[in-house]
C-alpha atoms as a PDB file:
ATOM      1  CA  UNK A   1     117.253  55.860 141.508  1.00  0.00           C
ATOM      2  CA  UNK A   2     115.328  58.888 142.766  1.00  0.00           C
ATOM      3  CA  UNK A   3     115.070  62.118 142.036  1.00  0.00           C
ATOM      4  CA  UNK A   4     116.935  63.977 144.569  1.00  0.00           C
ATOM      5  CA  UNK A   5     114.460  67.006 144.634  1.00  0.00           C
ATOM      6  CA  UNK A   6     111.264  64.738 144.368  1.00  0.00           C
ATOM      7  CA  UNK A   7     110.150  61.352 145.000  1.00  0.00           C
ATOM      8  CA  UNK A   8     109.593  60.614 141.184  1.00  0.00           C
ATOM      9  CA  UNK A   9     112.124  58.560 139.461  1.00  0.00           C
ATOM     10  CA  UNK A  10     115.091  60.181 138.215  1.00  0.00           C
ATOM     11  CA  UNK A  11     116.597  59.566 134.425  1.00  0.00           C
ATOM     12  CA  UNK A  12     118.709  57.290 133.015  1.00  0.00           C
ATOM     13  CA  UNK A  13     121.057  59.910 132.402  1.00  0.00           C
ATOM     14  CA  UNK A  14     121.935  62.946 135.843  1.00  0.00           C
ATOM     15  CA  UNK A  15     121.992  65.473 134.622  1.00  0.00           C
ATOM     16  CA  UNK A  16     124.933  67.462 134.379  1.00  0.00           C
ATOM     17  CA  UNK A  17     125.408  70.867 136.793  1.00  0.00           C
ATOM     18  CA  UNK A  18     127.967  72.285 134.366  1.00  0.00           C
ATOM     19  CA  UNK A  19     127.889  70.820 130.948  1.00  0.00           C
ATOM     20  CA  UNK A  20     129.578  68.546 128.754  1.00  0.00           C
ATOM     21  CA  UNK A  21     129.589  70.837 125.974  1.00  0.00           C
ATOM     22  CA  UNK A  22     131.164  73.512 127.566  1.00  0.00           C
ATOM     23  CA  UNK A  23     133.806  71.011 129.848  1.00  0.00           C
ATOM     24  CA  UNK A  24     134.555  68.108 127.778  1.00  0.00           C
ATOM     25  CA  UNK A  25     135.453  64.907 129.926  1.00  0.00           C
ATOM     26  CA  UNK A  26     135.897  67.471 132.769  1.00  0.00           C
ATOM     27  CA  UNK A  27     131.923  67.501 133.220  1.00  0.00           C
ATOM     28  CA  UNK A  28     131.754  63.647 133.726  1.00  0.00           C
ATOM     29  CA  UNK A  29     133.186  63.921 137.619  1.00  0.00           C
ATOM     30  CA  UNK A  30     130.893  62.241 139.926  1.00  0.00           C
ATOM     31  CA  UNK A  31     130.752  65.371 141.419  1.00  0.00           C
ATOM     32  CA  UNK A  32     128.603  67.229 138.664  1.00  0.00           C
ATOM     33  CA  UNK A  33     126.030  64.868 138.447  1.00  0.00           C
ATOM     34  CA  UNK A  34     122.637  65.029 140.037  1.00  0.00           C
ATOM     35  CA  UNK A  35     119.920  62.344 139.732  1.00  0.00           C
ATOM     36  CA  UNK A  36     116.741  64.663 138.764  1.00  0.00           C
ATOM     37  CA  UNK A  37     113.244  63.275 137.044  1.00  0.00           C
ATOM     38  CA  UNK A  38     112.261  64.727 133.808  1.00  0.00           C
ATOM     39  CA  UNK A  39     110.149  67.469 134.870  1.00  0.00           C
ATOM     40  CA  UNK A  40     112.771  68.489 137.105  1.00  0.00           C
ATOM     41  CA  UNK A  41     115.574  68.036 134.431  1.00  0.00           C
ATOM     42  CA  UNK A  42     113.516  70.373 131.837  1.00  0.00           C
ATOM     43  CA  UNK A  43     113.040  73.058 134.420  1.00  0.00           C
ATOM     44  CA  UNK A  44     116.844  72.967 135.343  1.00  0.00           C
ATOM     45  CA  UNK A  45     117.278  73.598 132.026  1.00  0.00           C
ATOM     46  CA  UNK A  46     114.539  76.196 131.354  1.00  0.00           C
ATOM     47  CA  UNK A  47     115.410  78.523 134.372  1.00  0.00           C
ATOM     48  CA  UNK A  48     119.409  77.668 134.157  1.00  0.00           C
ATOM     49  CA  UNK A  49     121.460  76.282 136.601  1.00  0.00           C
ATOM     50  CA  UNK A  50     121.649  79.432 139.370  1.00  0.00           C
ATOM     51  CA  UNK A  51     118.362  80.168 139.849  1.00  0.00           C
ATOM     52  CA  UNK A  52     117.763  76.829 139.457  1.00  0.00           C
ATOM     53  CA  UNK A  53     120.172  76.057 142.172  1.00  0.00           C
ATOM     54  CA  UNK A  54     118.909  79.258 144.352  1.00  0.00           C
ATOM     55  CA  UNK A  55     115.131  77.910 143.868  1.00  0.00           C
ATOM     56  CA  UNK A  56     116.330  74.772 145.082  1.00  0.00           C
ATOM     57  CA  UNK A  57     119.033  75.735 147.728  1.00  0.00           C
ATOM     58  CA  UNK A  58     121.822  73.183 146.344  1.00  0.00           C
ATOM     59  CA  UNK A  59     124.281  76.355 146.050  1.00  0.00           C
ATOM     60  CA  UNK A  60     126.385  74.240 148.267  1.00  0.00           C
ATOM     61  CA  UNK A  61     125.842  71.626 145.586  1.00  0.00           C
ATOM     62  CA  UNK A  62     126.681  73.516 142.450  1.00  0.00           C
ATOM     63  CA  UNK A  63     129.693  74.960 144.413  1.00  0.00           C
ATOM     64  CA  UNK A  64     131.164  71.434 144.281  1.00  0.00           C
ATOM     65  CA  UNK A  65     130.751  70.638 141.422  1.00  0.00           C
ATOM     66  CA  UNK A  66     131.970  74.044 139.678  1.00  0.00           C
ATOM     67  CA  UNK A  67     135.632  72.994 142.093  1.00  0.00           C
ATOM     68  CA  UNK A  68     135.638  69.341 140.724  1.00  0.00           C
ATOM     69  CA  UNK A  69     135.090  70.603 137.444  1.00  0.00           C
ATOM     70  CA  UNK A  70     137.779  72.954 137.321  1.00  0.00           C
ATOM     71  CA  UNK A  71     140.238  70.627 139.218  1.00  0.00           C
ATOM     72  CA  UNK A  72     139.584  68.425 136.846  1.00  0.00           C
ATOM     73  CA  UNK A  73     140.177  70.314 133.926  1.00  0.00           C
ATOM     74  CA  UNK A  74     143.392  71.971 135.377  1.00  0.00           C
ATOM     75  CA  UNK A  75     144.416  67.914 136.092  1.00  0.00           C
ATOM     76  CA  UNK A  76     143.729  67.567 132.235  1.00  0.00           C
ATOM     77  CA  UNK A  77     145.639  70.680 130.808  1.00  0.00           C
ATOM     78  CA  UNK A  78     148.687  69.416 133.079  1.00  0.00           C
ATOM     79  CA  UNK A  79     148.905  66.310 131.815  1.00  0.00           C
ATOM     80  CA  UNK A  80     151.036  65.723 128.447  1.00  0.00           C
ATOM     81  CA  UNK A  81     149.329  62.320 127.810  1.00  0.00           C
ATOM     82  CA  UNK A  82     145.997  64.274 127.120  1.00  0.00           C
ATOM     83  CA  UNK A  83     146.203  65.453 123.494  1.00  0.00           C
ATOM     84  CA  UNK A  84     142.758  66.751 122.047  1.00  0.00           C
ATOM     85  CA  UNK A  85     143.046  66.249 118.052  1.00  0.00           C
ATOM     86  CA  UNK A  86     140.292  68.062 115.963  1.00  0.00           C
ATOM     87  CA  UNK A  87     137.788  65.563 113.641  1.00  0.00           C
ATOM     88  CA  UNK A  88     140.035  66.682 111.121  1.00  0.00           C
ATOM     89  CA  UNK A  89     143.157  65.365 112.421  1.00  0.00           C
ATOM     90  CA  UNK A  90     141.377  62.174 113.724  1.00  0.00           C
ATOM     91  CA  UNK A  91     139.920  61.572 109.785  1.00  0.00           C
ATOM     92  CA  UNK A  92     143.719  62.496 108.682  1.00  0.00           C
ATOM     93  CA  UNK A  93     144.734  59.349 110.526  1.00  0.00           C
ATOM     94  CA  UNK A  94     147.176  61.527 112.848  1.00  0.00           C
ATOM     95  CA  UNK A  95     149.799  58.901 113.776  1.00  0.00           C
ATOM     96  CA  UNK A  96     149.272  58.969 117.373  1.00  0.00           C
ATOM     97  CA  UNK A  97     152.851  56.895 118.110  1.00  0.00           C
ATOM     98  CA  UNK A  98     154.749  60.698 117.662  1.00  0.00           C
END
């Protein structure tokens, strides 16, 4: 796959428009990912993601992404099957059949 700002190959990995970290499982929509080659990956993160997006003019882009994002977390916090346990309660062996 291509980079989709360059003709260079992109990563293994897209990179991520709003991140992981900050979204959870939210982040992994289709949606948020954009193929991008190393040197465009590093500057995405150097500069961050608006004036990355601005330099770049995928506003349109990001936009997307920041609605499937939050859809998808809002999807997540409404469903009753989603339970987020802390490493503490996962090492507790939390019995999960409750």
């Amino acid at each position: 796959m291509r980079c989709e700002l360059c003709p260079n190959m992109a990563m293994k990995t897209p990179h991520h428009i709003y991140t992981r970290g900050a979204h959870g499982k939210a982040a992994m929509v289709p949606e948020n990912e954009i193929p991008l080659c190393f040197a465009h990956h590093t500057q995405a993160h150097s500069l961050g993601r608006d004036t990355f997006a601005a330099r770049y003019g995928l506003g349109n882009r990001f936009e997307r992404a920041r609605e499937a994002v939050t859809l998808a977390s809002l999807e997540a916090s409404n469903n009753p099957c989603s339970v987020q346990l802390s490493r503490s309660e996962v090492g507790n062996g939390v019995d999960l059949t409750r």
